[in-house]
Protein backbone atom coordinates (compact mmCIF):
# COMPACT_ATOMS: atom_id res chain seq x y z
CA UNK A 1 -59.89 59.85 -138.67
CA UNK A 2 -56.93 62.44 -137.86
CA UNK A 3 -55.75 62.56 -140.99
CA UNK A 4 -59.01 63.51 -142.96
CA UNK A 5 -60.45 66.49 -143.91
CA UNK A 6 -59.74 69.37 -142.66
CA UNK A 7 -56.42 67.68 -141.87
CA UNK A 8 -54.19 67.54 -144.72
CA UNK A 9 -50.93 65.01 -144.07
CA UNK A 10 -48.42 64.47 -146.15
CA UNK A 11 -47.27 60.62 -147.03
CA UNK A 12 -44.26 60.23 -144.62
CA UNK A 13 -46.44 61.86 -141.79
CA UNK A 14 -49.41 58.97 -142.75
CA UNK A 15 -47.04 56.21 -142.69
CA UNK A 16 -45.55 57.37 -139.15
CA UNK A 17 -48.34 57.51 -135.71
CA UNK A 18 -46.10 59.01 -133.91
CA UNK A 19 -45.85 61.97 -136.37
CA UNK A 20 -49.65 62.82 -136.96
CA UNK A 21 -49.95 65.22 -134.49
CA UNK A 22 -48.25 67.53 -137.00
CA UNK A 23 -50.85 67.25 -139.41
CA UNK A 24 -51.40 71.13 -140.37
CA UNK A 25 -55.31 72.21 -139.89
CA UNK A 26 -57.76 75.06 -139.70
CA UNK A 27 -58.35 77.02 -136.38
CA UNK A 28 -62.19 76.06 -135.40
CA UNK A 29 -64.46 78.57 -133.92
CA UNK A 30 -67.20 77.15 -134.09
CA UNK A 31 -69.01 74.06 -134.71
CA UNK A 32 -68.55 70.64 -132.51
CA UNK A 33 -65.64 68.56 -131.25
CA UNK A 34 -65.54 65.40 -129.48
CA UNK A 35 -69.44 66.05 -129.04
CA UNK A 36 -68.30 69.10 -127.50
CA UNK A 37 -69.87 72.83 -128.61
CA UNK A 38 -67.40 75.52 -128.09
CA UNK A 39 -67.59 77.50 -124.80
CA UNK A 40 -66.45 81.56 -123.97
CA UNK A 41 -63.82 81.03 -121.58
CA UNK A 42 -62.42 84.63 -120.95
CA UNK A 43 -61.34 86.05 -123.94
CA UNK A 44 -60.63 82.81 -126.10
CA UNK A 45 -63.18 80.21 -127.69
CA UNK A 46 -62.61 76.83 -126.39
CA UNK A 47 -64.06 73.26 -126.22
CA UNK A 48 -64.19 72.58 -122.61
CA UNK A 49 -64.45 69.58 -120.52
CA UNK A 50 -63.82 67.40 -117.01
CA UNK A 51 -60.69 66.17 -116.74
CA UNK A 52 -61.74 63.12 -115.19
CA UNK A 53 -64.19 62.25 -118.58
CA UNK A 54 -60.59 62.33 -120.83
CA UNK A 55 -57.80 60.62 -118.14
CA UNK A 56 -60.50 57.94 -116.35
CA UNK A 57 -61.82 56.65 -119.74
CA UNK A 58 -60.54 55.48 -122.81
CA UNK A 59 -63.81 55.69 -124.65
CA UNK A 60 -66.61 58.22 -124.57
CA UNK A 61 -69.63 57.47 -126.01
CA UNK A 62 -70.22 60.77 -127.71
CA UNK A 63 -72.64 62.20 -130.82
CA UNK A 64 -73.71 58.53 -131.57
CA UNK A 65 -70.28 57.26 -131.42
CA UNK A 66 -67.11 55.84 -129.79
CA UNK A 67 -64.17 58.18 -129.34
CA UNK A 68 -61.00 56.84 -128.40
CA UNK A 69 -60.35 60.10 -125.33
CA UNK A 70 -56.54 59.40 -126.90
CA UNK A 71 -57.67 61.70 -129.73
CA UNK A 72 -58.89 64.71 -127.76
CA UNK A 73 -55.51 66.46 -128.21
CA UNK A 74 -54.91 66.50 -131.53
CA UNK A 75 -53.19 68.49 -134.70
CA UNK A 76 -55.91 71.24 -134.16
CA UNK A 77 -54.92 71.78 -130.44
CA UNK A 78 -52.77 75.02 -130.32
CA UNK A 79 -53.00 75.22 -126.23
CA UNK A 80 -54.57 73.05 -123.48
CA UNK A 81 -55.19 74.04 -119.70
CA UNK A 82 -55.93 71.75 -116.61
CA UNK A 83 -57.87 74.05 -114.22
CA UNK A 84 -58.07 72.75 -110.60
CA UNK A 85 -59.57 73.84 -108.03
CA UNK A 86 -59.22 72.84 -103.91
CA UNK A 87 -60.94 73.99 -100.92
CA UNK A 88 -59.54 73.39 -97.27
CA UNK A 89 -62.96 73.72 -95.15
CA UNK A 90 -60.67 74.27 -91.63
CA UNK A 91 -58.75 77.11 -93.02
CA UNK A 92 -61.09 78.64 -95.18
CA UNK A 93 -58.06 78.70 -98.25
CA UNK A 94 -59.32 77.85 -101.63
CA UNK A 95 -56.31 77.50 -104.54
CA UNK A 96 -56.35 77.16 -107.81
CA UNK A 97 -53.83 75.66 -109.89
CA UNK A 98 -53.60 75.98 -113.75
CA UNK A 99 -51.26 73.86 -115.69
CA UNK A 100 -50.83 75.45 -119.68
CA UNK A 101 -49.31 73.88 -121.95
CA UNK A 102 -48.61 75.39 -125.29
CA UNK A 103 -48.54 72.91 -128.52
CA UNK A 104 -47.45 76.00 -131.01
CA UNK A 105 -43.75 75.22 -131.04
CA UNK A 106 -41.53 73.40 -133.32
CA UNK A 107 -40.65 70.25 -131.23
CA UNK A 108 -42.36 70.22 -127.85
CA UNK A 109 -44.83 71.61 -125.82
CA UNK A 110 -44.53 75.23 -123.83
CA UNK A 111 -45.64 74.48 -120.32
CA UNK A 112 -46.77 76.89 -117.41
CA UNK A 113 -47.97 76.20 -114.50
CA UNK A 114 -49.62 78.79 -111.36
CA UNK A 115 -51.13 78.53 -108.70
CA UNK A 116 -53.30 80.97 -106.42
CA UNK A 117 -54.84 80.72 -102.96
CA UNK A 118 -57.60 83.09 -101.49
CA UNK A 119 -58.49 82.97 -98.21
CA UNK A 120 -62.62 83.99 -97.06
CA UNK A 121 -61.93 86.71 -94.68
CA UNK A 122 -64.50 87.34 -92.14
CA UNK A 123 -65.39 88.80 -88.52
CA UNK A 124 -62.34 90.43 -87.21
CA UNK A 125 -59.57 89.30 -90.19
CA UNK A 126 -62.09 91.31 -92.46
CA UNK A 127 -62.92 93.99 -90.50
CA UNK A 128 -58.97 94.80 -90.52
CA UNK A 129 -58.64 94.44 -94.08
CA UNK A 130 -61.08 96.94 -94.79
CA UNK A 131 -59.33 99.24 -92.00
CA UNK A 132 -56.12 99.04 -94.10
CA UNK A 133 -57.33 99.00 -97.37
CA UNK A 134 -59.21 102.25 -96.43
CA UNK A 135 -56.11 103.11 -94.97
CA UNK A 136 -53.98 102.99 -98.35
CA UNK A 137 -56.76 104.47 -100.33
CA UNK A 138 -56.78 107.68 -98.00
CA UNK A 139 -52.71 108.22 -98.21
C-alpha cells in the first residue's frame, strides 16, 4: 500500500488519491522495488526497467504478486528518465533521446529533455576525421 511503512501520510493526504504522491519517505539504496534490485547507472543507484513493461501493461506479475504498473512512480521517486535509443541502418546515425523529469519540487515536475546523434564513420569519412583531429592536436 502507498501509504504504509516507510511512508508516513498524514490524514488529509489519506483521505485525498490525488494527494498521496506527497507522502514523505526514506531514500532507498538498496533492497527491492517493484521486484526490481537496484542497478549502477553512472554515478546514481537506480531501479531500472523497459519502458514498454510499465506503459503496455497495467499489471506485472512480480515477486509473487500483482502490481498495479500505476504505482511504479511513487512518493519515493525523486527523478525518472526515459532513455531511447534509434538506429537509421541507411545512414549509419544512431540518437539517443533522454527525457528527465525531476519530482523534487513543490508543485510539479522539472522536465529535460536531449537528444544526441552519432554517426559510424568509416572508409574515407574516417580517414578525414583522423586527418583533422591529428590536425588540431598538432597546432
Amino acid at each position: 500500500a502507498q501509504c504504509s511503512s516507510p511512508y508516513v501520510c498524514p490524514a488529509d493526504v489519506l483521505g485525498n488519491p490525488a494527494t498521496v504522491i506527497s507522502c514523505p519517505g526514506e531514500k532507498v539504496e538498496s533492497g527491492t522495488f517493484f521486484g526490481l534490485n537496484t542497478s549502477q547507472f553512472g554515478d546514481e543507484v537506480v531501479y531500472a526497467d523497459f519502458l514498454f513493461s510499465m506503459t503496455d501493461n497495467s499489471f506485472l506479475y512480480r515477486d509473487g504478486g500483482v502490481r498495479s504498473t500505476s504505482a511504479f512512480i511513487d512518493s519515493m521517486t525523486s527523478t525518472a528518465e526515459v532513455i531511447l535509443v534509434f538506429f537509421t541502418p541507411r545512414s549509419g546515425v544512431t540518437s539517443l533521446l533522454r527525457v528527465h523529469a525531476n519530482f523534487e519540487g513543490d508543485a510539479s515536475a522539472e522536465m529535460t529533455v536531449s537528444l544526441q546523434h552519432y554517426e559510424i564513420l568509416e572508409g574515407r569519412d574516417l580517414g578525414l576525421y583522423l586527418f583533422v583531429q591529428s590536425v588540431v592536436l598538432i597546432s
